[in-house]
Protein backbone atom coordinates (compact mmCIF):
# COMPACT_ATOMS: atom_id res chain seq x y z
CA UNK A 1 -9.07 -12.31 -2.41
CA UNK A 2 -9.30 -8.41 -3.23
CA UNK A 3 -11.35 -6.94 -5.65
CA UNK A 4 -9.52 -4.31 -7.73
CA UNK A 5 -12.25 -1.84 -9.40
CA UNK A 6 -11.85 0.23 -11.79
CA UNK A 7 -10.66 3.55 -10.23
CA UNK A 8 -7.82 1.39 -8.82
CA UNK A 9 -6.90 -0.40 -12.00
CA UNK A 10 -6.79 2.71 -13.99
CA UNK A 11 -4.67 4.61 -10.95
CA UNK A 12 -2.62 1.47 -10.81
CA UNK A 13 -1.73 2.08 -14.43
CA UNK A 14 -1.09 6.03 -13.92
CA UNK A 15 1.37 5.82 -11.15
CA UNK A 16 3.37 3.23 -11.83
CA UNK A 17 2.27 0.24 -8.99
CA UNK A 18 3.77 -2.80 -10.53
CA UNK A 19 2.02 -6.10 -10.04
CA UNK A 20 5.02 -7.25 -7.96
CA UNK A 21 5.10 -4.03 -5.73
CA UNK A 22 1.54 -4.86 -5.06
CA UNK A 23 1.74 -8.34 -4.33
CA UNK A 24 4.53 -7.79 -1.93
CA UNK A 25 2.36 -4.71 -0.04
CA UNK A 26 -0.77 -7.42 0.09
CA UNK A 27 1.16 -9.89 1.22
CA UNK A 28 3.43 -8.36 3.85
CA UNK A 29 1.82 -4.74 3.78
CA UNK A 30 0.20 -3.69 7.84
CA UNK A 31 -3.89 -2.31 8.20
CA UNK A 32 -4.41 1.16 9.07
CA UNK A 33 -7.33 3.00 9.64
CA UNK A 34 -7.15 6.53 9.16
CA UNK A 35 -9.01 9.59 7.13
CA UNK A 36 -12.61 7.31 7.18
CA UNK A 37 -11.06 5.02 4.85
CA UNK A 38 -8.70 1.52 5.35
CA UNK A 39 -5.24 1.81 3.98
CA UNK A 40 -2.55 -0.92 3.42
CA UNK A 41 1.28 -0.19 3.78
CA UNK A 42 4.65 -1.09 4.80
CA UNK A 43 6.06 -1.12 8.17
CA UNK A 44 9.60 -1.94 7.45
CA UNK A 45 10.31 -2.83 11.29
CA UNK A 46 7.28 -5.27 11.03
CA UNK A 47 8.87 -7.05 8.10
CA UNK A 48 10.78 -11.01 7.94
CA UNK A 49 14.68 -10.22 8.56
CA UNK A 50 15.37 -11.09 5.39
CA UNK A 51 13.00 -9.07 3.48
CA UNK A 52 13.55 -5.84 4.79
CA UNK A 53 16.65 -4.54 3.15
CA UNK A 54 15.62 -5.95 0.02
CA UNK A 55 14.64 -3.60 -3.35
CA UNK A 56 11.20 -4.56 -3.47
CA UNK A 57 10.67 -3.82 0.12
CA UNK A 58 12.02 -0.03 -0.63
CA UNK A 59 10.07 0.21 -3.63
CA UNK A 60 6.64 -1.14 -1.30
CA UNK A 61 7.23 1.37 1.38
CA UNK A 62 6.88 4.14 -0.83
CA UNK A 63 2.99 3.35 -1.35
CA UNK A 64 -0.74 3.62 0.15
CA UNK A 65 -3.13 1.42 -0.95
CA UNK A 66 -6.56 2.19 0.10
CA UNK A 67 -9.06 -0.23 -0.01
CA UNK A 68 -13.08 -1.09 1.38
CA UNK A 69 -15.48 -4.25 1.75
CA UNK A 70 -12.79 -6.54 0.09
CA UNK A 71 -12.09 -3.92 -2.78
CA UNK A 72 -9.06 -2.13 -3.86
CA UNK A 73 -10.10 1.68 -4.50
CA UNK A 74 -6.84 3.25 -4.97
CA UNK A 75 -3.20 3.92 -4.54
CA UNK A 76 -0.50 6.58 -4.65
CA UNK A 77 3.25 6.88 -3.71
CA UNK A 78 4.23 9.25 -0.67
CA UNK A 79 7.96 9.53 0.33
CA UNK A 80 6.77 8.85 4.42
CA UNK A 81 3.19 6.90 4.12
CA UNK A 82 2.87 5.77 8.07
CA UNK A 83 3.16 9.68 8.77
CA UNK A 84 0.74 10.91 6.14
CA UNK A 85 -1.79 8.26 7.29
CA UNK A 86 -1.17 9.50 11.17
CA UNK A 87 -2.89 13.24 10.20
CA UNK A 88 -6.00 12.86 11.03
CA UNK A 89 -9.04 15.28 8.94
């Protein structure tokens, strides 16, 4: 079970991540390291059939999660998440 603390609670709240756009990312959503930090998101190729046409899927693959030692630290919404996360800093 993740930890959400604070930064990502209040984040959550200012951009919008509803609880079921987050459930579906921690459930189905792929690891990535990149930029020192651990990031969750969609790879729509790497979801079920029958999932990956779906609404909730779209909405999902919009976001980054970021997260460390079993805490969620924050999230945002990029248009094209796996290529933000592969420039490297």
């Amino acid at each position: 079970m993740l930890i959400k603390c604070n930064h990502f609670i209040k984040r959550q709240g200012q951009r919008g991540l509803k609880k079921n756009v987050l459930d579906f990312i921690l459930e189905f959503g792929e690891i990535r390291y990149a930029r020192r930090a651990t990031w969750l998101v969609i790879e729509k190729k790497k979801l079920p059939r029958n999932l990956k046409n779906t609404s909730l899927a779209k909405q999902a693959g919009q976001w980054l999660v970021m997260m460390k030692d079993g805490m969620l630290i924050t999230c945002y919404r990029n248009n094209n998440p796996l290529r933000h996360l592969s420039h490297s800093y």
